[in-house]
Protein backbone atom coordinates (compact mmCIF):
# COMPACT_ATOMS: atom_id res chain seq x y z
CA UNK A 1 0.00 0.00 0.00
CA UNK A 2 1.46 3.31 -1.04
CA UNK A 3 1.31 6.49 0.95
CA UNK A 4 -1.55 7.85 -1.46
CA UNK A 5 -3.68 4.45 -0.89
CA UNK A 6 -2.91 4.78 3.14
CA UNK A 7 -6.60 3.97 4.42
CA UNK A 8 -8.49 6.95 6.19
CA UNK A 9 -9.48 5.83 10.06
CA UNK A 10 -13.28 7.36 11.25
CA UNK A 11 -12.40 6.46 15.16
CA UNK A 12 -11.64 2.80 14.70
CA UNK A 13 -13.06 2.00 11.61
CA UNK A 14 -10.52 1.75 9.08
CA UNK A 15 -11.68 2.99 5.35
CA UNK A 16 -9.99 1.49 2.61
CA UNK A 17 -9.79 2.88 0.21
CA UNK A 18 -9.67 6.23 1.74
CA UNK A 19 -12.94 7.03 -0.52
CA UNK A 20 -16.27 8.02 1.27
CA UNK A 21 -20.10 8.51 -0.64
CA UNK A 22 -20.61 12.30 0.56
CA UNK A 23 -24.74 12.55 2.27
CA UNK A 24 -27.24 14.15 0.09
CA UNK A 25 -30.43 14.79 1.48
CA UNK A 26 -33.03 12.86 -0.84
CA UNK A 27 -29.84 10.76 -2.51
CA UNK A 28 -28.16 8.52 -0.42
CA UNK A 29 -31.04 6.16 0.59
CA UNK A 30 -30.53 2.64 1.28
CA UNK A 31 -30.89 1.67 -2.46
CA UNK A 32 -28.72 4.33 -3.59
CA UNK A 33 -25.72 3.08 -0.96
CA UNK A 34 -26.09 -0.37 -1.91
CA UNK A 35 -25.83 -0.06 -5.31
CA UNK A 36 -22.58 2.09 -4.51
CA UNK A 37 -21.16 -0.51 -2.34
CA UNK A 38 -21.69 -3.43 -4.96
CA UNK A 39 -19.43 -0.99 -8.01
CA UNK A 40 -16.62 -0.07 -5.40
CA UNK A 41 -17.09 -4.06 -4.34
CA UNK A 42 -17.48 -3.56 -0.65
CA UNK A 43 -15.05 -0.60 -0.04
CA UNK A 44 -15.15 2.81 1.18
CA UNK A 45 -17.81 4.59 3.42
CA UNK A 46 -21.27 5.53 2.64
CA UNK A 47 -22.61 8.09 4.57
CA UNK A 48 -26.74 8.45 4.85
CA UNK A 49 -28.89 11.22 3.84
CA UNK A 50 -29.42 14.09 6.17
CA UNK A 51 -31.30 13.46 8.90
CA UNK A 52 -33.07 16.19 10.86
CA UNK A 53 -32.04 16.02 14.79
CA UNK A 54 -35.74 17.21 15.79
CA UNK A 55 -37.44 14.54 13.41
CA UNK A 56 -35.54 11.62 15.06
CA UNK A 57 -35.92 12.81 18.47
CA UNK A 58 -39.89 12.98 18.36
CA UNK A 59 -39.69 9.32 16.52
CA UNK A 60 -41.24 11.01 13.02
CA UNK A 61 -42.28 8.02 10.64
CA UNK A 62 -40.24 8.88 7.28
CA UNK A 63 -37.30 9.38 9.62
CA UNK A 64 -37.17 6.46 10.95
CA UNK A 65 -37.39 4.97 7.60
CA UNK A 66 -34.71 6.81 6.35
CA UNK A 67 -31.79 5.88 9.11
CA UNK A 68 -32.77 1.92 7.98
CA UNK A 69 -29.67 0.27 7.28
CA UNK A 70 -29.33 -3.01 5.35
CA UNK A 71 -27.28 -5.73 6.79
CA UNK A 72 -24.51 -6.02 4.99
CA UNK A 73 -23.58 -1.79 5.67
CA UNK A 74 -20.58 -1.70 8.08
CA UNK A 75 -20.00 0.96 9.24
CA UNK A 76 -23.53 2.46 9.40
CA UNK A 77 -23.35 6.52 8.94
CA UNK A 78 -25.83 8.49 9.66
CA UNK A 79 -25.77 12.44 8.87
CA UNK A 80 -27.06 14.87 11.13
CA UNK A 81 -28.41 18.48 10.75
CA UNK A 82 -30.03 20.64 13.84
CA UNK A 83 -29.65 24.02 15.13
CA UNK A 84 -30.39 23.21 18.93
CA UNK A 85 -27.35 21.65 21.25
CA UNK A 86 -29.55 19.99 23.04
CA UNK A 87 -31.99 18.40 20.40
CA UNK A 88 -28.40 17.38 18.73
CA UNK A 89 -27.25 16.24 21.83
CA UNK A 90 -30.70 13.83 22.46
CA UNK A 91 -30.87 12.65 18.61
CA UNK A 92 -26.63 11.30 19.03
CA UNK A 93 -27.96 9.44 22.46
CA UNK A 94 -30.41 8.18 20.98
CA UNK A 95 -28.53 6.76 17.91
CA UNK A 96 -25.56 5.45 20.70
CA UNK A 97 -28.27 3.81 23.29
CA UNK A 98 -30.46 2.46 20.33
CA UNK A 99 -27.38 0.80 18.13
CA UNK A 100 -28.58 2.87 14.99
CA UNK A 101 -25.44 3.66 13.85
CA UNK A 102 -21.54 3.27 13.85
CA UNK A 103 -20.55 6.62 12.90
CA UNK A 104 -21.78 9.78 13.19
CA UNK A 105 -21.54 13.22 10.88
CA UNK A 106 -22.55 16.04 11.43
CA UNK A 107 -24.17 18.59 8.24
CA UNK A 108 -22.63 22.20 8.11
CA UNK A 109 -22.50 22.25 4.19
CA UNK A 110 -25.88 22.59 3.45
CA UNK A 111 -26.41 25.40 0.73
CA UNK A 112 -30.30 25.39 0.47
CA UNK A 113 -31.55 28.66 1.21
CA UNK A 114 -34.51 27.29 3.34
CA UNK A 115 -31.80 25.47 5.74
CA UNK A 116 -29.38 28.58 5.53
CA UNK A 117 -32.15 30.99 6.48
CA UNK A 118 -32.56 29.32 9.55
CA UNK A 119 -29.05 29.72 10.45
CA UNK A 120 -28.53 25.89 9.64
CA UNK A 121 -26.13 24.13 7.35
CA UNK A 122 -23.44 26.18 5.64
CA UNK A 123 -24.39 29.30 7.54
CA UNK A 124 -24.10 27.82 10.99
CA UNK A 125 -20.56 27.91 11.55
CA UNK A 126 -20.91 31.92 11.51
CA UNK A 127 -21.80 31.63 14.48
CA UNK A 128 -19.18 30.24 16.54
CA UNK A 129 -20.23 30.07 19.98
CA UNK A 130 -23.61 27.78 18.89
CA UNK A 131 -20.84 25.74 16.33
CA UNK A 132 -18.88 24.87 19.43
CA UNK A 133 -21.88 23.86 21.69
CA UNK A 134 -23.23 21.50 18.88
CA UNK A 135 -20.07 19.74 18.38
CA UNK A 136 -19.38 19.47 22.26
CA UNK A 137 -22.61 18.30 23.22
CA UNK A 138 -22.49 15.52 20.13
CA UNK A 139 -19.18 14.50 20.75
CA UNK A 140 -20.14 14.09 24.79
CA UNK A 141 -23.25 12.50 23.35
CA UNK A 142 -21.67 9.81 21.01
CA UNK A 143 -19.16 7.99 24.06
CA UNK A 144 -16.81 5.82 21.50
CA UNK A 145 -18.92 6.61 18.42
CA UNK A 146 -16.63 8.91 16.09
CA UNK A 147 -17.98 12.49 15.11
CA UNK A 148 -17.09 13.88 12.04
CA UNK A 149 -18.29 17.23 10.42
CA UNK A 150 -18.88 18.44 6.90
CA UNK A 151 -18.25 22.14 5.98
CA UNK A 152 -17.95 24.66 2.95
CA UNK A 153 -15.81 27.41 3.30
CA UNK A 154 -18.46 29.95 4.01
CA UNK A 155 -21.30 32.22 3.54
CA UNK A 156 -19.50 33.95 0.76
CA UNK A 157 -15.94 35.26 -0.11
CA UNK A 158 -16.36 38.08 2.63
CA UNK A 159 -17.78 35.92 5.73
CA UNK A 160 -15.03 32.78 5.45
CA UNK A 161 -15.68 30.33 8.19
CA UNK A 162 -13.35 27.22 7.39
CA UNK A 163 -10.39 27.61 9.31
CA UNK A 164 -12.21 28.99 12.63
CA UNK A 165 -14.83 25.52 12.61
CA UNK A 166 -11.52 23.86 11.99
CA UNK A 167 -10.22 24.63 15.39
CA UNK A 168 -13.40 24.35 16.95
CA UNK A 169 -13.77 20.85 15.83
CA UNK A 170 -10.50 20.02 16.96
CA UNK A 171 -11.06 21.66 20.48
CA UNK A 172 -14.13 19.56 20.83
CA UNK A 173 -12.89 16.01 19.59
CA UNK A 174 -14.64 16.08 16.18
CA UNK A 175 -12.77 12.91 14.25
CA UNK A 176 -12.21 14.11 11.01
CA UNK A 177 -13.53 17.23 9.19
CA UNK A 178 -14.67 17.60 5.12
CA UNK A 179 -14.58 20.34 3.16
CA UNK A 180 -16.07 21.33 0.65
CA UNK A 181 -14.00 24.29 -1.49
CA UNK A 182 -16.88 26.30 -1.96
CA UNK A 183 -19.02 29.02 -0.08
CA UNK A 184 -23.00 28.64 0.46
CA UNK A 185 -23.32 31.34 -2.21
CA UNK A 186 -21.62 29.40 -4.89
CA UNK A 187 -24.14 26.32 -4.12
CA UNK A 188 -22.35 23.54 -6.51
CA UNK A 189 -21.00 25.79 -9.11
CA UNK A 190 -18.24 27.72 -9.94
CA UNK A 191 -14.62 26.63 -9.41
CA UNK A 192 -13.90 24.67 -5.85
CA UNK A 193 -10.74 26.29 -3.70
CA UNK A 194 -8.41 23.16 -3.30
CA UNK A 195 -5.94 25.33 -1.59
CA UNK A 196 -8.65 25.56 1.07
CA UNK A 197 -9.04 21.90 1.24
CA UNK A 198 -5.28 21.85 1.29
């Protein structure tokens, strides 16, 4: 194995090759994951769609649909999005005390205005303060479950967030951290910053 094909660790769960299916709300359903898994043949990670913190906590029906797992994913992902420490901090309890998962990452990338205008997704991390009482009370939350984060670099070219929810995430025993080279405003388009990633 070459230094390039060194496999990525998510807590203890080795991923090789270092190559993990990114969550997309209304994409990566248990279909969609499976039929990933069977053209990589077994390897990687495959993360599940976004689920909403305050859906799983009150038990709602399509949620609990959407976190199913088939038997043959190891490790089980699951995605989380929420506003509220404490709602974020019940809905990773719940996934630890109920066996739902293996691994646990949290959404700050969202670029969909009706997340963002609730101060959610990619425009959370703005606000520092709430970022770091999310990730504490998750990573208190998840015991020996790894926490892992997904981030863009911003709002937009003038409010940069990327290297401050870096540190936080450190200081509050986040895993591993994605990026994603562009701001909220770009959406998907444009050209993605790799020297940010870098």
């Amino acid at each position: 194995m070459t230094a390039e094909t060194q496999p990525l660790y998510v807590g203890t769960h080795a991923v090789v090759p270092p190559v993990i299916l990114a969550p997309m709300a209304g994409i990566t359903n248990a279909p969609f994951r499976t039929l990933c898994r069977e053209f990589s043949g077994g390897k990687g990670l495959f993360v599940s769609e976004m689920i909403t913190t305050r859906a799983l906590v009150e038990r709602d029906a399509k949620t609990m649909r959407l976190i199913h797992f088939d038997g043959i994913e190891k490790p089980r992902s699951i995605q989380l999005y929420g506003v509220d420490p404490a709602t974020v901090g019940k809905a990773v309890r719940m996934i630890v005390d109920e066996g739902l998962a293996d691994h646990i990452d949290l959404n700050f990338g969202c670029p969909v205005p009706k997340v963002t205008r609730k101060g959610g997704g990619s425009a959370l991390p703005y606000k520092r303060n709430l970022l770091r009482a999310i990730l504490r009370e998750a990573v208190a939350g998840a015991g020996e479950l790894p926490v892992t984060m997904k981030m863009r670099k911003g709002i937009d070219d003038d409010h940069l967030t990327y290297l401050d929810a870096g540190r936080i995430a450190v200081q509050e025993g986040v895993r591993a951290v994605a990026l994603h080279g562009r701001t909220a405003a770009q959406h998907y388009g444009g050209e993605a910053d790799w020297s940010a990633i870098a």
